[in-house]
Protein backbone atom coordinates (compact mmCIF):
# COMPACT_ATOMS: atom_id res chain seq x y z
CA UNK A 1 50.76 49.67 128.75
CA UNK A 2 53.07 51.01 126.15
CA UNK A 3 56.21 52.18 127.35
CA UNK A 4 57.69 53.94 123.83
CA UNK A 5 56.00 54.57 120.74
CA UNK A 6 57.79 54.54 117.62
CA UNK A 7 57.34 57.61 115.23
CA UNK A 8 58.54 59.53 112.76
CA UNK A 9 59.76 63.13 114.27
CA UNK A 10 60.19 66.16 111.72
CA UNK A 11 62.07 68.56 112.71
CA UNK A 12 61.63 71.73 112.04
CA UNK A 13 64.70 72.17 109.79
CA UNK A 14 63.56 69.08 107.77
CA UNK A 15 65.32 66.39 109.49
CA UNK A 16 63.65 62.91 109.76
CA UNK A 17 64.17 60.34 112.05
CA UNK A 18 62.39 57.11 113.36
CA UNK A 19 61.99 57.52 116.84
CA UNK A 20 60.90 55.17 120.04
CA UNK A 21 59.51 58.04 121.48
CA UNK A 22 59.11 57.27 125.69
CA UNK A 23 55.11 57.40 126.95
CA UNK A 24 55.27 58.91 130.01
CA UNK A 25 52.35 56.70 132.54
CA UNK A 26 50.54 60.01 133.10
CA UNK A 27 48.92 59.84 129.22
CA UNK A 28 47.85 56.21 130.26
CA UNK A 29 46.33 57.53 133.49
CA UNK A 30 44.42 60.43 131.95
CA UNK A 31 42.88 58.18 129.37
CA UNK A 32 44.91 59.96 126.31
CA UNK A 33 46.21 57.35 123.29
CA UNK A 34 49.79 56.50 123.86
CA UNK A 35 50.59 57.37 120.85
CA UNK A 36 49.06 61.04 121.03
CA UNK A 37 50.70 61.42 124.67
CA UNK A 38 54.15 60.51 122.95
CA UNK A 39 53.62 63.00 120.20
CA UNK A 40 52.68 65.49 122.61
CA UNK A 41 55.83 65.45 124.56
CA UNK A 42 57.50 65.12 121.59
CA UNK A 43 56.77 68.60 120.03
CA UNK A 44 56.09 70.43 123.33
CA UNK A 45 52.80 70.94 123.44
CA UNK A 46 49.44 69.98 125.75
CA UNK A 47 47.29 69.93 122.41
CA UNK A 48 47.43 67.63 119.49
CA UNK A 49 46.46 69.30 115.80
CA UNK A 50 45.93 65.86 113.97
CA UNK A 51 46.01 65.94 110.28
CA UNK A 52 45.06 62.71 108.60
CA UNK A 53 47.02 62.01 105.88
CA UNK A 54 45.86 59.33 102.98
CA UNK A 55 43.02 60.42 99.80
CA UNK A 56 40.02 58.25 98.61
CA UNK A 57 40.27 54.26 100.64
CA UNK A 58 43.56 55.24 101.51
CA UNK A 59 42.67 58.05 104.35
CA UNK A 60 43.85 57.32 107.83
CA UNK A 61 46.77 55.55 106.55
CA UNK A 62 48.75 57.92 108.48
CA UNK A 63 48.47 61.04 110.55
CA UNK A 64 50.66 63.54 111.35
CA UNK A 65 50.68 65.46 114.42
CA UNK A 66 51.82 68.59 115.48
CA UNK A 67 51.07 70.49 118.50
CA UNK A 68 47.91 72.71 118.42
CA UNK A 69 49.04 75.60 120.36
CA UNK A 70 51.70 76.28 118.11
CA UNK A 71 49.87 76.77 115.07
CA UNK A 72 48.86 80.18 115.72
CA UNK A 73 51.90 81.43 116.81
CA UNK A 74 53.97 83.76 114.30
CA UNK A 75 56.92 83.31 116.09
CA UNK A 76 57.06 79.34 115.95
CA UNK A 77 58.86 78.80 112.83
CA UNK A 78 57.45 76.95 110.06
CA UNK A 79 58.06 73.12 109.34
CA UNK A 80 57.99 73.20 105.96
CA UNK A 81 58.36 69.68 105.20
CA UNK A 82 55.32 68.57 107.20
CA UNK A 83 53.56 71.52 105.35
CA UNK A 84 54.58 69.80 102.43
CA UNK A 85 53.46 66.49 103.44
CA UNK A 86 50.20 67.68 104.25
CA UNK A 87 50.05 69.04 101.30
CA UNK A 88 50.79 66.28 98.80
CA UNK A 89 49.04 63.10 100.91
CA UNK A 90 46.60 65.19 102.96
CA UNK A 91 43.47 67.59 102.48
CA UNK A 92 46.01 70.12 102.31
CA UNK A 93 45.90 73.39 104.61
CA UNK A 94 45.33 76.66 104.01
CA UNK A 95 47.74 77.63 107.16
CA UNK A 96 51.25 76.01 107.20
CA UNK A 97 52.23 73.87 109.70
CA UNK A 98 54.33 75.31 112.52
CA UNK A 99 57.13 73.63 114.77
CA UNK A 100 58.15 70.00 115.01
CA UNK A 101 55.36 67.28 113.68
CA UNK A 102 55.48 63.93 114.38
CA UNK A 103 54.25 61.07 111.76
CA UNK A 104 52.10 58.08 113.32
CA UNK A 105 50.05 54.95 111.28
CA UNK A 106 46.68 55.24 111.30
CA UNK A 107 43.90 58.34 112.65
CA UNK A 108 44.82 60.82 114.47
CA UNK A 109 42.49 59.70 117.43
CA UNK A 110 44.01 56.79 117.90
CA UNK A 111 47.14 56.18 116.35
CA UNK A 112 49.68 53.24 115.92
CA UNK A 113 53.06 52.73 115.48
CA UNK A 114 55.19 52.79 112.34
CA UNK A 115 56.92 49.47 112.35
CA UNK A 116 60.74 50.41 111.96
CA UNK A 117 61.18 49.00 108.75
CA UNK A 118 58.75 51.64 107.05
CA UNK A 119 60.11 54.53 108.90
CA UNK A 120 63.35 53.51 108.04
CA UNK A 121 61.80 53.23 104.10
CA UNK A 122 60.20 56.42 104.38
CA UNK A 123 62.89 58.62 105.24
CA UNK A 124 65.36 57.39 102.56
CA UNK A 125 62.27 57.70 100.19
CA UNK A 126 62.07 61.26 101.20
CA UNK A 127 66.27 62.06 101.22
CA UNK A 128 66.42 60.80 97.61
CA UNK A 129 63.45 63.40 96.54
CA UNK A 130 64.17 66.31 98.71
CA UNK A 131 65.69 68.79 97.07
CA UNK A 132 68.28 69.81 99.95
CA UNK A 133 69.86 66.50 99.33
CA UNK A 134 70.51 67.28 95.79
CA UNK A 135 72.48 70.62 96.52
């Protein structure tokens, strides 16, 4: 049993980071993928709204999670750089996504880990292009 899934965790504000997230036993017990159960603790929610990310033989390269009860909710503020992501590697959305999103390998049913290495790849990929950075 996994004890901590790593992750990429958007923040609402834009801010990425490679996380071990901790996978609390009870996911494990009710049969829910570790790294869906991590997610879910991660943005606050007890619903996952997976987006698979990836186009043509590249979909399910990643997923990015976010919780489902939040997407409906005006008042949970937009996370505009997951909306973006989704966007530019996913089917795109015609709602944005709200509140913090976390970024997994693989489909959203059953996700793996992003070695550290990538995450750590990704996110300096993304804070050379992001425009906040160049201001």
């Amino acid at each position: 049993m996994r004890t901590t899934f790593s992750a990429i965790v958007i923040e609402i504000d834009g801010t990425m980071t490679a996380q071990h997230l901790p996978v609390d036993p009870l996911w494990a017990r009710l049969r829910v993928p570790a790294g869906i159960g991590a997610a879910l603790d991660a943005v606050g929610d007890v619903g996952a709204a997976g987006f698979v990310l990836g186009r043509g033989p590249h979909q399910g390269t990643a997923s990015l999670l976010a919780g489902a009860n939040h997407q409906g909710v005006p008042a949970v503020p937009v996370n505009p750089v997951a909306t973006a992501i989704m966007s530019r590697y996913g089917p795109g959305t015609d709602r944005p996504i709200r509140g913090r999103a976390v970024l997994v390998a693989g489909w959203d049913e059953n996700p793996e880990p992003i070695l550290e290495p990538v995450a750590e790849a990704l996110i300096a990929s993304h804070s050379r292009h992001s425009p906040a950075q160049a201001a």
